[in-house]
Protein backbone atom coordinates (compact mmCIF):
# COMPACT_ATOMS: atom_id res chain seq x y z
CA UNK A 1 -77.20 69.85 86.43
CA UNK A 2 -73.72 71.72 87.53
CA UNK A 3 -72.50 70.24 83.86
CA UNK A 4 -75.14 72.27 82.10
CA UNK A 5 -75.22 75.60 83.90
CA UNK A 6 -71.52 75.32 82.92
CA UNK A 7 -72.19 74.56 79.45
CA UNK A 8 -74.53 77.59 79.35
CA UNK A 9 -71.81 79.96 80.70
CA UNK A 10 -69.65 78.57 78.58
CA UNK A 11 -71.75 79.22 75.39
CA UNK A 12 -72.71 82.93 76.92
CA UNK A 13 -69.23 83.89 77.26
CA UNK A 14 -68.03 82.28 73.65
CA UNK A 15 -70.91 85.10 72.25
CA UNK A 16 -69.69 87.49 74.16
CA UNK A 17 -66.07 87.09 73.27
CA UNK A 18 -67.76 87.21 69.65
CA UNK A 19 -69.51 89.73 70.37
CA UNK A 20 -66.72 92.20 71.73
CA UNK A 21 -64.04 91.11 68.81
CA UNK A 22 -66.44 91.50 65.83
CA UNK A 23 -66.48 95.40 67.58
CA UNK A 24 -63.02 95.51 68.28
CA UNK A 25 -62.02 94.41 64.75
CA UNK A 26 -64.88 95.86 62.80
CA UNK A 27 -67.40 93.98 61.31
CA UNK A 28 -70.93 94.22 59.41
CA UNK A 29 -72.56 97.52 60.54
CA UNK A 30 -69.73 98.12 63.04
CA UNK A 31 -70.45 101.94 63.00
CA UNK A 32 -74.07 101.75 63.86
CA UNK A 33 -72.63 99.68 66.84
CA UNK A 34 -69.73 101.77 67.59
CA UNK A 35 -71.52 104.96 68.03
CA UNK A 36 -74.53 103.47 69.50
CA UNK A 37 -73.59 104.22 73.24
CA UNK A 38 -72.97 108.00 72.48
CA UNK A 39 -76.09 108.74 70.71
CA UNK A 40 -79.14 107.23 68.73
CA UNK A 41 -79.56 106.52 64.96
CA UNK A 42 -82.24 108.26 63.48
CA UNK A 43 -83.98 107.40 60.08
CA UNK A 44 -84.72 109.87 57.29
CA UNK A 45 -86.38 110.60 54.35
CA UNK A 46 -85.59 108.16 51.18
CA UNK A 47 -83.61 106.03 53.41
CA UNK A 48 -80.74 107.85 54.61
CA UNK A 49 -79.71 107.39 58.30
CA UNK A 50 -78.17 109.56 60.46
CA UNK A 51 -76.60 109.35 63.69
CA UNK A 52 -77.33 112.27 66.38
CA UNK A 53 -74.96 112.66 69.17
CA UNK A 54 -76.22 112.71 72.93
CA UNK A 55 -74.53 114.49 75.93
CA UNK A 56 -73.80 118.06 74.13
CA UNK A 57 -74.22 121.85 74.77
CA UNK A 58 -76.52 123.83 73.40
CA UNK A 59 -73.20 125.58 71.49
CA UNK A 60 -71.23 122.19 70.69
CA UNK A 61 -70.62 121.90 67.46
CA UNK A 62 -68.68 119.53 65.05
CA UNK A 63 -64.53 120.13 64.77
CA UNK A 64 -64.61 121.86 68.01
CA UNK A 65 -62.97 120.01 70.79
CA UNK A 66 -59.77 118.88 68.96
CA UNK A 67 -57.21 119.92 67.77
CA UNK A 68 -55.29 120.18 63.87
CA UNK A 69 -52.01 117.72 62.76
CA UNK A 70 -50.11 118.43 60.27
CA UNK A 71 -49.83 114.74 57.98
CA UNK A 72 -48.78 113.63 54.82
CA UNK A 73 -52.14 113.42 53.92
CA UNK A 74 -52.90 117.11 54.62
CA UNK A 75 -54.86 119.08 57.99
CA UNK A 76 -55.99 115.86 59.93
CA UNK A 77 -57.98 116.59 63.26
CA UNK A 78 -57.33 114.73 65.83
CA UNK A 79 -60.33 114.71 68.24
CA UNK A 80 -61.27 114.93 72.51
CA UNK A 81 -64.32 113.10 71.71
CA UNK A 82 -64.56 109.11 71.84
CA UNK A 83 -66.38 109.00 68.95
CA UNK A 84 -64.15 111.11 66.96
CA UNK A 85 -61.93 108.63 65.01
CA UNK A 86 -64.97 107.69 63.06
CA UNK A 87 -67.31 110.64 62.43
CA UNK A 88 -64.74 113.20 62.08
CA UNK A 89 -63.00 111.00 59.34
CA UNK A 90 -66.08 109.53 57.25
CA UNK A 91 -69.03 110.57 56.48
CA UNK A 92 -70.48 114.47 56.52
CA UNK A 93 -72.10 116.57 59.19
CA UNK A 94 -75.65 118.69 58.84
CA UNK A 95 -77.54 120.65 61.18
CA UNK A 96 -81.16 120.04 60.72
CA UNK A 97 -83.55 122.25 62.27
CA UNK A 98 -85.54 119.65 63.97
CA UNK A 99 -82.99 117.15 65.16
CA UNK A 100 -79.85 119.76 65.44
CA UNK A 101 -76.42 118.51 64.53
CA UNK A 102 -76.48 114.80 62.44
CA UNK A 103 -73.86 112.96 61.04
CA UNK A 104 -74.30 111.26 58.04
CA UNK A 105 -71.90 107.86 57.66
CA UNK A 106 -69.89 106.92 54.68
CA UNK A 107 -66.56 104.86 54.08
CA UNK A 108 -64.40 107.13 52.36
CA UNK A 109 -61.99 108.25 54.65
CA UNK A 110 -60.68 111.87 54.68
CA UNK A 111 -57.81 113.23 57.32
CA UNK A 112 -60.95 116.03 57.81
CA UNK A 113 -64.08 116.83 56.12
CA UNK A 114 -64.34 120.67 56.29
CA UNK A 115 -64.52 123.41 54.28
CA UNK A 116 -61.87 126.38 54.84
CA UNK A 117 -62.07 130.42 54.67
CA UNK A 118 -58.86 132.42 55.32
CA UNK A 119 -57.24 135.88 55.16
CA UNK A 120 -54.13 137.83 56.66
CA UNK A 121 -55.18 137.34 59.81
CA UNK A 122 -57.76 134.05 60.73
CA UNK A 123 -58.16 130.94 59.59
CA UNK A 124 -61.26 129.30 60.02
CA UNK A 125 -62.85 125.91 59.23
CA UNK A 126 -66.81 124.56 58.93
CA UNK A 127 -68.65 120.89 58.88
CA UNK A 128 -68.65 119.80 55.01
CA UNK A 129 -71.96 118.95 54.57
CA UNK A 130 -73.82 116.00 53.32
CA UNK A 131 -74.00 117.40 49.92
CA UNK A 132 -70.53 117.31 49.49
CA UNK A 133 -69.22 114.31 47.40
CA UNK A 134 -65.87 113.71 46.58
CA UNK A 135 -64.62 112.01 43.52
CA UNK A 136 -61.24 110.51 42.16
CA UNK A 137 -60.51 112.42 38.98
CA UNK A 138 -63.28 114.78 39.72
CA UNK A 139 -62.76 116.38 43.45
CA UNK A 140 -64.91 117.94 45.54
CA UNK A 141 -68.43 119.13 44.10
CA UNK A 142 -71.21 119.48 45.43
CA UNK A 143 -75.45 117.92 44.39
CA UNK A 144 -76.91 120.52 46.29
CA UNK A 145 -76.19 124.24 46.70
CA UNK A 146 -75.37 125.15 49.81
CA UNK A 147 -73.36 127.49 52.15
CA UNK A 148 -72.22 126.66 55.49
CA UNK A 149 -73.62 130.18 58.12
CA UNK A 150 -70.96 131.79 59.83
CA UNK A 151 -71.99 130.73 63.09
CA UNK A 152 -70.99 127.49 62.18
CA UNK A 153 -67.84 128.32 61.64
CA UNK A 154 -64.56 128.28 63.85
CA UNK A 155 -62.11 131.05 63.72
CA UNK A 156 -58.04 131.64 65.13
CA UNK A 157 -55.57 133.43 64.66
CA UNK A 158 -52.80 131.82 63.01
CA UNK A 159 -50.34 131.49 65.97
CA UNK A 160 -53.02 129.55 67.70
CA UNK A 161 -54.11 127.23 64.71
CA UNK A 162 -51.35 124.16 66.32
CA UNK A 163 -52.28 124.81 69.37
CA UNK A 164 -53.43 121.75 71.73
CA UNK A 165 -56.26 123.41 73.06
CA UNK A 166 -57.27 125.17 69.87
CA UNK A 167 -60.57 125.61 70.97
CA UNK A 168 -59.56 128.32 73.81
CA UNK A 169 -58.76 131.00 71.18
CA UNK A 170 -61.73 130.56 68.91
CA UNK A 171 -62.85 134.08 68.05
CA UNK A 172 -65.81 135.08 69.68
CA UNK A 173 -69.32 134.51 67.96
CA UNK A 174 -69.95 138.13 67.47
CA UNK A 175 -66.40 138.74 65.75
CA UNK A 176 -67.64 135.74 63.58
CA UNK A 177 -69.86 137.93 60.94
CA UNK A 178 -67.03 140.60 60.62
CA UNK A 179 -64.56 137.88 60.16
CA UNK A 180 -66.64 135.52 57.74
CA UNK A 181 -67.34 138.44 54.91
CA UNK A 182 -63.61 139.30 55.49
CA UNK A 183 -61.97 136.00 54.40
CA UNK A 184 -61.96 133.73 50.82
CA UNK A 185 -62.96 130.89 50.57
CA UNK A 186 -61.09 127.50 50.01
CA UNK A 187 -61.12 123.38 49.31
CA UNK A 188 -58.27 121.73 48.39
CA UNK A 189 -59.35 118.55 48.27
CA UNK A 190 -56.72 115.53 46.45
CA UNK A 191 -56.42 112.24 46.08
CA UNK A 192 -53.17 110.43 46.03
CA UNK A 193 -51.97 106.71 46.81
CA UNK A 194 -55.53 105.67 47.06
CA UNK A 195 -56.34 108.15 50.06
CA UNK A 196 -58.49 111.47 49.83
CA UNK A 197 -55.58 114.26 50.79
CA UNK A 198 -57.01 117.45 52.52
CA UNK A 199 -54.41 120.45 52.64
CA UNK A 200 -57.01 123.26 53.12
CA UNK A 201 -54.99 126.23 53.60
CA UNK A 202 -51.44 125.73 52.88
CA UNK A 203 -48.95 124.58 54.95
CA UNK A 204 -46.42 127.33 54.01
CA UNK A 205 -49.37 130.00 54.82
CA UNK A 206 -50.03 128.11 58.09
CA UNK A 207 -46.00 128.56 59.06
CA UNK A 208 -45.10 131.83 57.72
CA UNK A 209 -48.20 133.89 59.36
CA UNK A 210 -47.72 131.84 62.35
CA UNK A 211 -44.18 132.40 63.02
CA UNK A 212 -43.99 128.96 64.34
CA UNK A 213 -42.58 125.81 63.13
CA UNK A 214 -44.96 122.89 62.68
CA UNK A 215 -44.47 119.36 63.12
CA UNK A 216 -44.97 116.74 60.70
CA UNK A 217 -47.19 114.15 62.30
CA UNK A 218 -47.27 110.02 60.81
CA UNK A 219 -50.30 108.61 60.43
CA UNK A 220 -50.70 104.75 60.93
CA UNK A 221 -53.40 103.00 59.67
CA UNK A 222 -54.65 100.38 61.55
CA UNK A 223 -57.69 97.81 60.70
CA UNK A 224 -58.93 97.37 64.59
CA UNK A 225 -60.78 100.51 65.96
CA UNK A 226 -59.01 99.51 68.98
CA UNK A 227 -55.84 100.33 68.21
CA UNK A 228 -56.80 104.18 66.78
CA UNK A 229 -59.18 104.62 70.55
CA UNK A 230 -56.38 103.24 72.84
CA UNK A 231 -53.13 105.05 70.83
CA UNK A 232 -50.65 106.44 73.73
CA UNK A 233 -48.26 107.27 71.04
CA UNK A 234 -48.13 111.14 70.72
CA UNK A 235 -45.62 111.28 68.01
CA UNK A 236 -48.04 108.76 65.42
CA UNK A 237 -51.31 109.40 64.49
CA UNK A 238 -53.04 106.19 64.72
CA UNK A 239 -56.36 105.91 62.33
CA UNK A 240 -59.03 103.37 61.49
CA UNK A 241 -59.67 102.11 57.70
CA UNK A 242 -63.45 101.22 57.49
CA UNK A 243 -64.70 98.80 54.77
CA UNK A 244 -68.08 99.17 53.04
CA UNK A 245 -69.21 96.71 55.49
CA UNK A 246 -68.92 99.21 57.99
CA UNK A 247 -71.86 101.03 57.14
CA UNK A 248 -74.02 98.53 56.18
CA UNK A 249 -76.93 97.70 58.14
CA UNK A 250 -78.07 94.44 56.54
CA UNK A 251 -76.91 92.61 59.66
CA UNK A 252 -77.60 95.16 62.24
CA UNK A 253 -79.32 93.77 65.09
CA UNK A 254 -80.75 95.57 68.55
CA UNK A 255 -80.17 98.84 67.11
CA UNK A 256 -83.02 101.18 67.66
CA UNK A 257 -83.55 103.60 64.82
CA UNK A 258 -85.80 106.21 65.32
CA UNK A 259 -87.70 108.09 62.96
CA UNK A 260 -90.02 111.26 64.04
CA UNK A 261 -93.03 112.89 61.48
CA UNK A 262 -90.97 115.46 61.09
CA UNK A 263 -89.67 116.17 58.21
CA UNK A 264 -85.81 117.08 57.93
CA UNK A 265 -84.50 120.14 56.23
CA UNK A 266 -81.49 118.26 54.73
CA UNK A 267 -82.63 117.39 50.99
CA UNK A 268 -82.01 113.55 51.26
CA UNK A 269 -82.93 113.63 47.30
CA UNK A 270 -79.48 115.14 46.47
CA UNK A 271 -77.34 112.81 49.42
CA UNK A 272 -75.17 110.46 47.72
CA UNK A 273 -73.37 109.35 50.98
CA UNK A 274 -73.56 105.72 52.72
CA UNK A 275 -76.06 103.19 51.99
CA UNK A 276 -79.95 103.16 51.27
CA UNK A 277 -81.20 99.99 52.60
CA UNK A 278 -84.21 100.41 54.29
CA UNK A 279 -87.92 101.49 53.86
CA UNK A 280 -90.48 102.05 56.30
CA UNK A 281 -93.97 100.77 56.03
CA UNK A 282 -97.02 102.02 58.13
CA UNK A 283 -94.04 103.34 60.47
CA UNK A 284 -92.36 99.77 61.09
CA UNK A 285 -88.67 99.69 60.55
CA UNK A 286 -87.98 96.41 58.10
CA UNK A 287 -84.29 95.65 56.55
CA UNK A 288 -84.30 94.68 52.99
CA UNK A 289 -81.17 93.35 51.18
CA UNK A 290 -80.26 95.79 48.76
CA UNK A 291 -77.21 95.14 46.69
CA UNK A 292 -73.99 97.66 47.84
CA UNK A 293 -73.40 100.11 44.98
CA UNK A 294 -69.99 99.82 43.83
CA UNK A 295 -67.62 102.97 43.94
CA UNK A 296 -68.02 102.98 40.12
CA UNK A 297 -71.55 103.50 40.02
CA UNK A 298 -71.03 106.31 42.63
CA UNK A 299 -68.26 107.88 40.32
CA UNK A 300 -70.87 107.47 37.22
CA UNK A 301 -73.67 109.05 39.30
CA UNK A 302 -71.62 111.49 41.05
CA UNK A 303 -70.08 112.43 37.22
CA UNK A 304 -73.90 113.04 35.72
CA UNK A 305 -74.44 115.27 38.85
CA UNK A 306 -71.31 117.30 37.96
CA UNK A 307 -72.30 117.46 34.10
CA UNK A 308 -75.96 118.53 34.95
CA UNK A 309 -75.15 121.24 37.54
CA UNK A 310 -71.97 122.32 35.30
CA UNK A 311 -74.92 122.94 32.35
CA UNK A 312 -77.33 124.53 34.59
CA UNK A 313 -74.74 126.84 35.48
CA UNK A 314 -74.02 127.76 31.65
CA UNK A 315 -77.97 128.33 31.73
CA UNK A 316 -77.82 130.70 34.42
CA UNK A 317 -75.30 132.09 33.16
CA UNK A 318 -76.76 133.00 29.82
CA UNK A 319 -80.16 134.24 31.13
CA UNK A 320 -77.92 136.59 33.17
CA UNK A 321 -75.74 137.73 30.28
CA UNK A 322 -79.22 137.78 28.31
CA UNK A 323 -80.77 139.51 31.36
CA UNK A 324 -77.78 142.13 31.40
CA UNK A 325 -77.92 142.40 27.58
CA UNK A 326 -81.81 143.07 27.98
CA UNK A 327 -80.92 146.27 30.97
CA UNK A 328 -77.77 148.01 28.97
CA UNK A 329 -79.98 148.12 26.10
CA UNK A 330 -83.08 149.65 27.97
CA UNK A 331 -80.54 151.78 29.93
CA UNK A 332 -79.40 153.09 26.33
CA UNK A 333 -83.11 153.25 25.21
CA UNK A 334 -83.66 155.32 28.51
CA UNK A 335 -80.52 157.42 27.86
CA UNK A 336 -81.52 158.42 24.57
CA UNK A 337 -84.72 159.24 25.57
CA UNK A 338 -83.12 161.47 28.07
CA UNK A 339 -80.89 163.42 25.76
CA UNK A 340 -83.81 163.76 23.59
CA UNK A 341 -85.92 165.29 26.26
CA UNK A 342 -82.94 167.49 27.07
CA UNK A 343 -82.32 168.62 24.00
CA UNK A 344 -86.23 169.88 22.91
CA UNK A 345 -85.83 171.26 26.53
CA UNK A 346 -82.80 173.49 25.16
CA UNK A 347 -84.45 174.06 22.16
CA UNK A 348 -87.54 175.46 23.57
CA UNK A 349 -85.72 177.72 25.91
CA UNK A 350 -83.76 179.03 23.65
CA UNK A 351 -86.76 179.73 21.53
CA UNK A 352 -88.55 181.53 24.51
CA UNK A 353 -84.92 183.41 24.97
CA UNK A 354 -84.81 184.41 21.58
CA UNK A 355 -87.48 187.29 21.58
CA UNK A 356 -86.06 188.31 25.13
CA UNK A 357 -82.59 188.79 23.80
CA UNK A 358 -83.90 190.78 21.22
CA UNK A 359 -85.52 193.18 23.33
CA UNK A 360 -82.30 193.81 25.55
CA UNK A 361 -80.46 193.95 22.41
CA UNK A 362 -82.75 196.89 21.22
CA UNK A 363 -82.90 198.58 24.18
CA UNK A 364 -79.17 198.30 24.74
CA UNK A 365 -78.92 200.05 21.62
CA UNK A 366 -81.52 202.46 22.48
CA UNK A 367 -79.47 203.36 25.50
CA UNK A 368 -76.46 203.34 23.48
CA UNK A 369 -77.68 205.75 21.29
CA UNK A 370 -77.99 209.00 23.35
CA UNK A 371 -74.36 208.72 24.77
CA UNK A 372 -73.06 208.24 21.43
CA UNK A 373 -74.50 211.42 20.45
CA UNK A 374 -73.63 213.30 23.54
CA UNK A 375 -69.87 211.66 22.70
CA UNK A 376 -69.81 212.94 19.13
CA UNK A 377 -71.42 216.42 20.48
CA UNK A 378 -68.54 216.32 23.68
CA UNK A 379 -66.12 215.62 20.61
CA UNK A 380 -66.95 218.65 18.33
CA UNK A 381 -66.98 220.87 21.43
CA UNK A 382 -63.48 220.16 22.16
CA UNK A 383 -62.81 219.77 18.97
CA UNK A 384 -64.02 223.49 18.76
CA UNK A 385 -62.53 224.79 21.72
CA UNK A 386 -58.54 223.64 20.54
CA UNK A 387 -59.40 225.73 17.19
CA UNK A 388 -60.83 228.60 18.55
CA UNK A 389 -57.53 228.90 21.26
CA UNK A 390 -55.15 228.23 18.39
CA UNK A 391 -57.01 231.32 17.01
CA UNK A 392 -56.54 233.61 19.97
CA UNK A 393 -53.11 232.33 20.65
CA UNK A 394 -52.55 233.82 16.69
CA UNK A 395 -53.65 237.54 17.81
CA UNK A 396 -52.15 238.12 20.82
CA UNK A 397 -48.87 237.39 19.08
């Protein structure tokens, strides 16, 4: 009897050994598992799942409790939160109106998925969102229009941006407004030596408005998530590469995902992110195997999504220019009609003037006429007056 209890406990403890490596190292579906204890997965339209993190604020929000690194692969953030390493560097972040703040996974890695705004003064930084693709030879474009609100954006001044606790000198949500329509707009998304590069706004920019000198952080890359949670080693920047696998949830087991009537605001049509491998059948949960899509396919896709939002653009753009043609030339119909107006206007007031003038003329020379002859007749008087002295002046001599 003694011999098999120990046999059991011996077979318990071999899967749990199993059990804790395949998470330590990473295996099928490792992110469902790895973010399991900090949250619950969620299931959306069309298939997409989402992860929705528990134990938050009201006013937490992605990229918040961190802080920025300067790498060779651009801005990288380096997050407080244990779950950090992973959903901070894959996948994209959306804040649904039913379910709040959801990550959506992927397994392209980024040093930081965010979108940037910056002037003189701030620089600020925003959740990419889940419509936000990135592709080699391509960039950053995007299958679904979309602008990230100001209040979801963080703001500093530049001396701060470095700063450890970076999130003590955000600027304060009602400066956010003034600050957002103040600032441009930036992505500088790259891709070189097979990783996604993301220098936002410039390292030089960073420095010089700064006044401070900035450190040029390594990044390791290390294939157990282990070694990126437990890194003591505050000069390298230790980060896990995720495979495919990582995502997939074929082989998920115990994993609860939960899936509400709701429907979400995020347009899962236009997601190209992560893996569709599930549908959902009088509300029952079943995995099906679905083949992975290759990056290739997601490059072809992701290319026909570029070509057909690059020609609706043109569209729009030539209804406007037709629109705009359409107004200057009513504007000029309108002006002509104007001067038109204006001028019979003139015309008939000058018409009504005409006889008036004519009167004042007349009696103007009317008026005239009497002091003219009272001129003339003041004339001939002294006129008359010098002769007739000339005359007396004659006979008294």
């Amino acid at each position: 009897m003694k011999k098999i209890i120990l046999f059991i406990f011996v077979i318990i403890a071999a899967a749990a050994f199993q059990s804790r490596a395949a998470v330590e190292l990473g295996n099928d579906g490792y992110f469902y598992t790895a973010l399991e204890p900090y949250g619950q997965w969620i299931e959306l339209n069309d298939g997409v799942t989402a992860w929705q993190p528990d134990f938050i604020g009201t006013n937490w929000a992605p990229y918040t409790l961190g802080r920025w690194e300067w790498t060779a692969d651009g801005w990288y953030w380096n997050s407080d939160e244990p779950f950090g390493y992973i959903t901070y560097h894959y996948g994209r972040w959306y804040n649904d109106d039913y379910y709040g703040w959801i990550w959506v996974p992927d397994d392209q890695w980024a040093p930081a998925w965010v979108e940037w705004r910056y002037d003189d003064n701030y620089v600020g930084w925003a959740p990419l969102s889940p419509y936000g693709v990135f592709t080699i030879g391509v960039g950053l474009h995007f299958t679904h229009e979309y602008h990230a609100p100001y209040g979801y954006w963080n703001f500093v001044a530049y001396n701060h941006f470095c700063d450890r606790n970076v999130y003590n000198y955000y600027a304060a949500p009602s400066y956010r407004y003034r600050i957002y329509n103040e600032t441009k707009f930036r992505t500088d998304y790259d891709y070189s030596n097979g990783r996604v590069i993301n220098r936002g706004v410039g390292y030089d920019v960073v420095r010089e408005r700064s006044g401070r000198p900035i450190k040029t952080r390594e990044i390791v890359r290390v294939t157990n998530p282990q070694d990126a949670i437990r890194n003591t080693d505050r000069n390298v920047i230790k980060t896990y590469i995720a495979t495919r696998q990582d995502i997939t949830r074929n082989n998920v087991r115990d994993i609860d995902f939960k899936r509400s009537d709701r429907r979400t605001t995020l347009e899962t049509s236009n997601v190209n992110l992560g893996e569709r491998n599930s549908v959902t059948n009088n509300n029952v949960t079943r995995e099906i195997q679905t083949p992975v899509i290759t990056r290739t396919a997601d490059q072809n896709r992701q290319q026909q999504n570029v070509q057909r939002q690059q020609q609706q653009r043109q569209n729009i753009n030539q209804q406007n220019r037709q629109r705009q043609q359409q107004v200057n030339q009513q504007n000029i119909q309108r002006q002509q009609v104007r001067q038109n107006s204006n001028q019979q206007q003139r015309q008939q007031v000058n018409q009504q003037n005409t006889p008036r003038q004519q009167q004042v003329q007349q009696r103007q020379r009317a008026d005239q006429q009497p002091r003219v002859r009272q001129q003339v007749e003041q004339k001939q008087q002294r006129t008359e007056q010098k002769s007739d002295n000339k005359d007396n002046g004659r006979e008294r001599k």
